[in-house]
C-alpha atoms as a PDB file:
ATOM      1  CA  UNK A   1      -4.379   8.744 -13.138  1.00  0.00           C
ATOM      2  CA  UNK A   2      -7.826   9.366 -14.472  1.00  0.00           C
ATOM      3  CA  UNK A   3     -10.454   7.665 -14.809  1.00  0.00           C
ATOM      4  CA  UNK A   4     -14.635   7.844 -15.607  1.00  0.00           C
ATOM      5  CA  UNK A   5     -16.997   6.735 -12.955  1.00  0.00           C
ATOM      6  CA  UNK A   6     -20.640   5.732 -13.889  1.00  0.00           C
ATOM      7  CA  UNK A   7     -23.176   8.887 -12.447  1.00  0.00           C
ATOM      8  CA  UNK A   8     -24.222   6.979  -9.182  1.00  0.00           C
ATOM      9  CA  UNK A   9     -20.761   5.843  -8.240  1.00  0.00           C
ATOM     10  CA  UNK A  10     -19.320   9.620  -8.639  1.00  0.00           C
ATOM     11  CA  UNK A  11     -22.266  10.545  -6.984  1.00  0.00           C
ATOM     12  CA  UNK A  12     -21.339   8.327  -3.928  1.00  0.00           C
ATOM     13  CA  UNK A  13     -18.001   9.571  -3.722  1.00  0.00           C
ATOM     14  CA  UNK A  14     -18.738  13.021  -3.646  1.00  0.00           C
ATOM     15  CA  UNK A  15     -21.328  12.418  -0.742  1.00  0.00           C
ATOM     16  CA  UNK A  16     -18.679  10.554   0.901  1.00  0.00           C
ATOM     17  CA  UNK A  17     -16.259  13.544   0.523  1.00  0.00           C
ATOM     18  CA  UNK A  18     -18.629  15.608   1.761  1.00  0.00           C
ATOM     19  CA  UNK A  19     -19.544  13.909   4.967  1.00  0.00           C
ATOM     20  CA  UNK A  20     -15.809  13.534   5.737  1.00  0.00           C
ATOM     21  CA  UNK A  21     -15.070  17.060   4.333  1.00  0.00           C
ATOM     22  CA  UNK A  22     -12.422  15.551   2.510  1.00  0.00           C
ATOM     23  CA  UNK A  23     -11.377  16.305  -1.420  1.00  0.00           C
ATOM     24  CA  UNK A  24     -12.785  13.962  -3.836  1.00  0.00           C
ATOM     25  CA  UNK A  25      -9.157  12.851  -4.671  1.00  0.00           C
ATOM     26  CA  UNK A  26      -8.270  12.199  -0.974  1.00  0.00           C
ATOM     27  CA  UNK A  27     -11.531   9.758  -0.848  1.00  0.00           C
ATOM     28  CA  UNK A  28     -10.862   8.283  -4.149  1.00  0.00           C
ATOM     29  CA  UNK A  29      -7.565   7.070  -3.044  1.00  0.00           C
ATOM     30  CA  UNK A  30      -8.937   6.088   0.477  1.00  0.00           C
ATOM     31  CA  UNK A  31     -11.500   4.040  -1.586  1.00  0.00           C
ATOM     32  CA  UNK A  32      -8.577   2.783  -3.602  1.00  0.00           C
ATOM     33  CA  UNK A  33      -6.500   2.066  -0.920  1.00  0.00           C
ATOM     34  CA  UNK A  34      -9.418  -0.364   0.930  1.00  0.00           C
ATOM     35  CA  UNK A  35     -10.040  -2.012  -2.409  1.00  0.00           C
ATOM     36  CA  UNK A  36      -6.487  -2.975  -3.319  1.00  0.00           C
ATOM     37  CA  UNK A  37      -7.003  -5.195   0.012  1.00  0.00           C
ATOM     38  CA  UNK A  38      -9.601  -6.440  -2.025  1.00  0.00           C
ATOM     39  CA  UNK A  39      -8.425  -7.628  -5.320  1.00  0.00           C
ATOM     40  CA  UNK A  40      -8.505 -11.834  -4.824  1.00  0.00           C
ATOM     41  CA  UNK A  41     -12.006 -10.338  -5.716  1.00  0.00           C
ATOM     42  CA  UNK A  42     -11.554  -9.351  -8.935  1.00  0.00           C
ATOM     43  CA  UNK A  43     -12.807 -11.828 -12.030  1.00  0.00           C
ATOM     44  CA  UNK A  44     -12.556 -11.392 -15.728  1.00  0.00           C
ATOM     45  CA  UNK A  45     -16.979 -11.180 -14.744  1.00  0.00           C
ATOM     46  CA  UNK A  46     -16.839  -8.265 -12.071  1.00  0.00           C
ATOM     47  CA  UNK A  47     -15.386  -6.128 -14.631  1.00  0.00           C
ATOM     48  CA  UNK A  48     -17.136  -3.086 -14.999  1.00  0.00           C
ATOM     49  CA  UNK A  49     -18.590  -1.964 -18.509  1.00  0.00           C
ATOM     50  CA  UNK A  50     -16.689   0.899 -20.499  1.00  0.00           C
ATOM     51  CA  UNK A  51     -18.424   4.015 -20.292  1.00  0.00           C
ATOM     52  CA  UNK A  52     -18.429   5.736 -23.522  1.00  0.00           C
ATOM     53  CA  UNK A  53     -16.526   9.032 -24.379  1.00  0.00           C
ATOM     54  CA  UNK A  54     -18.108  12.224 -24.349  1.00  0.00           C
ATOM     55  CA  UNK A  55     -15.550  14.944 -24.308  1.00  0.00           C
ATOM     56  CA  UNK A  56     -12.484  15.113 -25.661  1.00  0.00           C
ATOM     57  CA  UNK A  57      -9.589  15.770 -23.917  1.00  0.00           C
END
């Protein structure tokens, strides 16, 4: 899976990572993980803008 994180979010996981001296992947999928316990939370209005492309792939 991939996906693109607004600035401050990615910035928040790697200080996360960091503190826990885990991978950014390992605390992605920890942050994942909590969420999915989460997702009665999600509504059509919680959903997060599309960041635009700016390299290709």
């Amino acid at each position: 899976m991939a996906t693109r994180l607004p600035t401050e979010a990615s910035d928040l996981v790697r200080e996360l990572a960091e503190e826990r001296d885990w991978s950014y992947s390992e605390t992605l999928a920890a942050l994942v993980a909590i969420g999915l316990d989460h997702t009665s939370e999600l509504a059509p209005s919680n959903r997060p803008e599309e960041l635009p492309l700016t390299k290709a792939s």
